[in-house]
N, C-alpha and C. Protein backbone atom coordinates (compact mmCIF):
# COMPACT_ATOMS: atom_id res chain seq x y z
N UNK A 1 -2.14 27.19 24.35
CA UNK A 1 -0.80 26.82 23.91
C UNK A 1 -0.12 28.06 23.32
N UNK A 2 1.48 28.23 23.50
CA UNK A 2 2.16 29.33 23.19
C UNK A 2 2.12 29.54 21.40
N UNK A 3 2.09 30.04 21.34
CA UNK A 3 2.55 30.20 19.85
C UNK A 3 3.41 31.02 19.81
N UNK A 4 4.21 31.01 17.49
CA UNK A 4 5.05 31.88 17.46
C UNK A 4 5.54 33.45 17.28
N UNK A 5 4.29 33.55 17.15
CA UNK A 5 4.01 35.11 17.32
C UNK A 5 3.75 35.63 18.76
N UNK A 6 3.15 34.97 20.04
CA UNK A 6 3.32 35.26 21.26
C UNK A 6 4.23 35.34 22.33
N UNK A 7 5.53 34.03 21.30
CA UNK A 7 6.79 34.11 22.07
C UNK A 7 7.64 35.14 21.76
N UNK A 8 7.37 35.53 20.29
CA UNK A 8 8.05 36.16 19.68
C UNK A 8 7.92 38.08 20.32
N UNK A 9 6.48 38.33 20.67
CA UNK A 9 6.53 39.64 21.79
C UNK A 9 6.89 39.39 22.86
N UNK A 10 7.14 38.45 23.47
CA UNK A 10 7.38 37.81 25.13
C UNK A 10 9.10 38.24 24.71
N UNK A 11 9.46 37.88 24.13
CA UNK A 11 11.50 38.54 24.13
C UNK A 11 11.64 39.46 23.91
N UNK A 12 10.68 40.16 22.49
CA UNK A 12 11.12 41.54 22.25
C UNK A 12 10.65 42.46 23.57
N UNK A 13 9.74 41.90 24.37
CA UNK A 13 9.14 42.77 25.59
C UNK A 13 10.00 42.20 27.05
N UNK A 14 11.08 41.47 26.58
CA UNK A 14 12.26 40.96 27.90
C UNK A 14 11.70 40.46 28.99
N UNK A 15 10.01 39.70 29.05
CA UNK A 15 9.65 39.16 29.93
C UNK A 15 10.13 37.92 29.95
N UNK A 16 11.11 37.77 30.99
CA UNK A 16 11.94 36.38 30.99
C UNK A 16 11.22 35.44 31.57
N UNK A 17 10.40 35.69 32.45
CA UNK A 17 9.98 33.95 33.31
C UNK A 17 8.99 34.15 32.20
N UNK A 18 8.39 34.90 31.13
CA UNK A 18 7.51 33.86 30.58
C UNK A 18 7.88 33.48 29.36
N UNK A 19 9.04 33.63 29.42
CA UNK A 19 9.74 33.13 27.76
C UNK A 19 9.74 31.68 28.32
N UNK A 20 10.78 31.50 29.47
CA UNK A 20 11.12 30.61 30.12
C UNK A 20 9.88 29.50 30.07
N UNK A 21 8.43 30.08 30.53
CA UNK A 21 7.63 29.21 30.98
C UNK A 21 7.43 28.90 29.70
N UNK A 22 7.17 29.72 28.41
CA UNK A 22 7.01 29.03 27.23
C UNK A 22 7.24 28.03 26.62
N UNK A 23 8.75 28.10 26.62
CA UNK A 23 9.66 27.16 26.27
C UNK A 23 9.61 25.95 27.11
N UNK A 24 9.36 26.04 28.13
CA UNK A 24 9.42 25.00 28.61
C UNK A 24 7.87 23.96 28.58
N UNK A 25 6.59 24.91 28.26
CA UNK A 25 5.58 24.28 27.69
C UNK A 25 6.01 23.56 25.93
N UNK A 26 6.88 24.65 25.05
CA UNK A 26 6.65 24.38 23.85
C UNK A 26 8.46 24.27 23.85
N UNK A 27 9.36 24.01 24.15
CA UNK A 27 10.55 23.47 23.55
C UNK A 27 10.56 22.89 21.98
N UNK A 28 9.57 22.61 21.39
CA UNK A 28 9.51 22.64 19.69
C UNK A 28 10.10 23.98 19.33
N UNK A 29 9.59 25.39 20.09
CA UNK A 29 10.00 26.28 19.03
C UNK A 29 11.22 26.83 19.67
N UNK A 30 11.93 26.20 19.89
CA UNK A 30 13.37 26.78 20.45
C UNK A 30 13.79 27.10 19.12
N UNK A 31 13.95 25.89 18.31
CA UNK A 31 14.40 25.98 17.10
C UNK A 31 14.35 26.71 15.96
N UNK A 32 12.86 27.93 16.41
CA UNK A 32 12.10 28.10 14.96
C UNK A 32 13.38 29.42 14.80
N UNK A 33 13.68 30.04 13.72
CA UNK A 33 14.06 31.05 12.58
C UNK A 33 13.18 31.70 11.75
N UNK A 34 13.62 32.64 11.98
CA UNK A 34 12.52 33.48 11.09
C UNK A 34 13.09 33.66 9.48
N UNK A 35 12.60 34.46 8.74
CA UNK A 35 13.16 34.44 7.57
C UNK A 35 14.45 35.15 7.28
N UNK A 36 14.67 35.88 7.88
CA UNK A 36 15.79 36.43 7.93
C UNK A 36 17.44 35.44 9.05
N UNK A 37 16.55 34.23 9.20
CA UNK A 37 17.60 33.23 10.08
C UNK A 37 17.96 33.61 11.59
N UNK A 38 17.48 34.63 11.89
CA UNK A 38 17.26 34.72 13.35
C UNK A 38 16.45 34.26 14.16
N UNK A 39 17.10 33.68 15.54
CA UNK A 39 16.76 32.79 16.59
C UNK A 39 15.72 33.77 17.62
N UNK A 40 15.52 33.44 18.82
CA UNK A 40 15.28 34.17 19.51
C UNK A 40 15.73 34.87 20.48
N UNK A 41 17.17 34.40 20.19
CA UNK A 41 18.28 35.41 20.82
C UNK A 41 18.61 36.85 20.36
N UNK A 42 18.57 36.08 18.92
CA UNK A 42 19.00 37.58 17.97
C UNK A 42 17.55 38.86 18.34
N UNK A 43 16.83 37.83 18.04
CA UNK A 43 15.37 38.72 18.48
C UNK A 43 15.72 39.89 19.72
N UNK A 44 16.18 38.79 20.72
CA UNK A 44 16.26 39.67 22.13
C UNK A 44 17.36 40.77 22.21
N UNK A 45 18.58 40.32 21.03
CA UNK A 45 19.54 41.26 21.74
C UNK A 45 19.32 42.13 20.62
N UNK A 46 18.69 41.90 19.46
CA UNK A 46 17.87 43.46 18.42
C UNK A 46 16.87 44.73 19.28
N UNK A 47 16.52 44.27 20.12
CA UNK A 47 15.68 45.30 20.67
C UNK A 47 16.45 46.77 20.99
N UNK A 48 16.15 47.78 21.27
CA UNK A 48 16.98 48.55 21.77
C UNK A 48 16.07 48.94 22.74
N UNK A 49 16.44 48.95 24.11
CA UNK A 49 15.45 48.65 25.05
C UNK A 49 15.13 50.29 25.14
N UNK A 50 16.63 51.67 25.07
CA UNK A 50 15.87 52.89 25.06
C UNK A 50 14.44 53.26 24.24
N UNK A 51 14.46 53.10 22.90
CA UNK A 51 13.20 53.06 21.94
C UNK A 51 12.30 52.26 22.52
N UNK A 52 12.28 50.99 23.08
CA UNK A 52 11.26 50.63 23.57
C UNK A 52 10.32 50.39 24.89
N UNK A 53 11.59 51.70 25.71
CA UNK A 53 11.24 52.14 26.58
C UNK A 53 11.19 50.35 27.99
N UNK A 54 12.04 49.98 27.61
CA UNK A 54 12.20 49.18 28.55
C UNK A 54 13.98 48.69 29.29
N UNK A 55 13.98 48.20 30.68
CA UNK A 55 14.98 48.30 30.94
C UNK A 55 16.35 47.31 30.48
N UNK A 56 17.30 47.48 30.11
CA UNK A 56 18.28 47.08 29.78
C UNK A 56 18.69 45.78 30.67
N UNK A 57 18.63 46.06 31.85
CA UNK A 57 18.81 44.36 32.64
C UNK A 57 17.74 43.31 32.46
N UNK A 58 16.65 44.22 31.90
CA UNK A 58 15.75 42.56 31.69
C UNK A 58 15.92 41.98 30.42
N UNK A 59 16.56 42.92 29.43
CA UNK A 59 17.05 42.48 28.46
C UNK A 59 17.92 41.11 28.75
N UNK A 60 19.14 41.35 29.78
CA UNK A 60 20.19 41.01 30.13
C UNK A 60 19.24 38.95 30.92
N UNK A 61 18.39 39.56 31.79
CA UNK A 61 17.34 37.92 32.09
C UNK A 61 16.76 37.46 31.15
N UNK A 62 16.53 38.05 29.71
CA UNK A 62 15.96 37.54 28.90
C UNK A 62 17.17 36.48 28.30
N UNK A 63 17.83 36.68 27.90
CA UNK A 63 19.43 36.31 26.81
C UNK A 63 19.64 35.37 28.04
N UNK A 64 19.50 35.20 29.19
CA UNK A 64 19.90 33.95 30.23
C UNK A 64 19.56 33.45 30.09
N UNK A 65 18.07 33.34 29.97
CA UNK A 65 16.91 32.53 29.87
C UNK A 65 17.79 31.59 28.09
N UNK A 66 17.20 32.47 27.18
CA UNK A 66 17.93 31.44 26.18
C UNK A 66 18.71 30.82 26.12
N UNK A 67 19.56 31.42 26.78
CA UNK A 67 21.18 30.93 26.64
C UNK A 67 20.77 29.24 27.58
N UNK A 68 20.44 29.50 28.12
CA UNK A 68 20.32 28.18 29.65
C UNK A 68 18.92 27.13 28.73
N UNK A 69 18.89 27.59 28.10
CA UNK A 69 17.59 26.75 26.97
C UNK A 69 18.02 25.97 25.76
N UNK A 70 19.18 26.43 25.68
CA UNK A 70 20.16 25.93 24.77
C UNK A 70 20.53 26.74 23.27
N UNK A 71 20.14 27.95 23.29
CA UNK A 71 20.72 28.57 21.92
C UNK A 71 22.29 28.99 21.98
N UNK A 72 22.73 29.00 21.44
CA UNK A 72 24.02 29.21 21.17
C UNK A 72 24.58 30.99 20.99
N UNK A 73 25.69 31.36 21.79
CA UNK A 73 25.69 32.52 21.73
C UNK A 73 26.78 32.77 20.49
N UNK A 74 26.80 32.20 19.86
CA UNK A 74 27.69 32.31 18.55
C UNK A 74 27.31 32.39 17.84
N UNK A 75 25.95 31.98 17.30
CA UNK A 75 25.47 31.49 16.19
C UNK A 75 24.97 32.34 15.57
N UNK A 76 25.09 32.82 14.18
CA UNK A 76 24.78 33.71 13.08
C UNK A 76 23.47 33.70 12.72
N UNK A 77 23.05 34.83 12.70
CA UNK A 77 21.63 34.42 11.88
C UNK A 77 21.99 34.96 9.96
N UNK A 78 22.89 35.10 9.64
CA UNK A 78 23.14 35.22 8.48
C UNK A 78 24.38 35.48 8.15
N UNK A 79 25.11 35.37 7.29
CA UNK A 79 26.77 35.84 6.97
C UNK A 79 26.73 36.46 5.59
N UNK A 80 28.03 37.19 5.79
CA UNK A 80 28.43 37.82 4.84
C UNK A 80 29.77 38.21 4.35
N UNK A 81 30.36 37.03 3.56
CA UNK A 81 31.75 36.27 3.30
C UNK A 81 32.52 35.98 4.82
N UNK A 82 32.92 36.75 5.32
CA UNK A 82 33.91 36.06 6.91
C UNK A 82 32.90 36.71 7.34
N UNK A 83 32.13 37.35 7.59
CA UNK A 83 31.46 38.26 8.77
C UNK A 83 29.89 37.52 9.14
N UNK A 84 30.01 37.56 10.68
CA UNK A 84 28.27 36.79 10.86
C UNK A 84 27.54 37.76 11.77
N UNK A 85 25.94 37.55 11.59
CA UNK A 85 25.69 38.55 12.33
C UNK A 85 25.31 37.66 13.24
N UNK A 86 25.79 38.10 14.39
CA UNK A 86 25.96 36.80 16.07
C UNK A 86 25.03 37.68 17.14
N UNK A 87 24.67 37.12 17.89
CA UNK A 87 23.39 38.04 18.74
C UNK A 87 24.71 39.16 19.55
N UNK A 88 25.80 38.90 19.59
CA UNK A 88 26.48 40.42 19.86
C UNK A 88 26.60 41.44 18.88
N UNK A 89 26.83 41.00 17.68
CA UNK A 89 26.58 42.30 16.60
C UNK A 89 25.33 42.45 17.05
N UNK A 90 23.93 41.62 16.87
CA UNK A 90 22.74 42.37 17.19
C UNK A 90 22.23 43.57 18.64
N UNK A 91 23.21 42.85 19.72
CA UNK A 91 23.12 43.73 20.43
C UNK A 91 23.50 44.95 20.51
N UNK A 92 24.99 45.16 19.67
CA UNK A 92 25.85 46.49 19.84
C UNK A 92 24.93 47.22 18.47
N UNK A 93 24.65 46.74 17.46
CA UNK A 93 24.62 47.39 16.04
C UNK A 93 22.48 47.61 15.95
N UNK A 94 21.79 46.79 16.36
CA UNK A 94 20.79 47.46 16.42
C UNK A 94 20.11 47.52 17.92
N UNK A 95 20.35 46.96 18.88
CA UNK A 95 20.03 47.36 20.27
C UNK A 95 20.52 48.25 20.71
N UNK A 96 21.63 48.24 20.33
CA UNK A 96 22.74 49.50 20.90
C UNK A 96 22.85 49.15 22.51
N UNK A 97 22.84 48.40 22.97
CA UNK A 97 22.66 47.44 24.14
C UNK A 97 23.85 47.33 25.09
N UNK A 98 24.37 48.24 25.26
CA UNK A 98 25.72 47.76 25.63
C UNK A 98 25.83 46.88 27.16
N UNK A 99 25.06 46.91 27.75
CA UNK A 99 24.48 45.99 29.21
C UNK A 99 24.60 44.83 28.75
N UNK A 100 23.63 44.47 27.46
CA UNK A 100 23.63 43.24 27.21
C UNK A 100 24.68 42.85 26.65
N UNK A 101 25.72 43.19 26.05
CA UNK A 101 26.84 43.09 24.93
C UNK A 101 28.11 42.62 25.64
């Protein structure tokens, strides 16, 4: 069985069919947040795929995959008075992602 530490390298490493297959074994942890209130979107579009030496379009199949799973591409993982951080701030501000963005 998937767990949340195995799904949790499966996005930051942009392997999409097995996020996909995850989720679709464990759809419980669509939901989970980490402590900092990020989903596993935010997860995916934080990576910066240059540093981690991986390519930027699988970034781009990963964030489909969620998106089509049902996370929301709006949704903040934290605010700060009007300002939220939305998996596009995560992409532009620590992925530096601009493929994905």
């Amino acid at each position: 069985m998937i767990s949340k530490t195995r799904l949790s390298e499966l996005v930051k490493e942009f392997r999409s069919n097995e996020v996909d297959d995850a989720l679709a074994e464990r759809p419980d942890l669509l939901s989970v947040r980490d402590e900092r209130g990020r989903n596993w979107l935010h997860l995916c579009c934080g990576v910066n795929p240059k540093r981690a030496k991986l390519r930027p379009e699988d970034s781009v199949k990963t964030a489909e995959v969620l998106l089509r799973r049902g996370l929301d591409l709006n949704m903040e993982a934290f605010t700060e008075g009007a300002w939220k951080a939305t998996p596009l701030w995560f992409a532009i501000a620590r992925g530096e992602n601009l493929m994905l963005a």
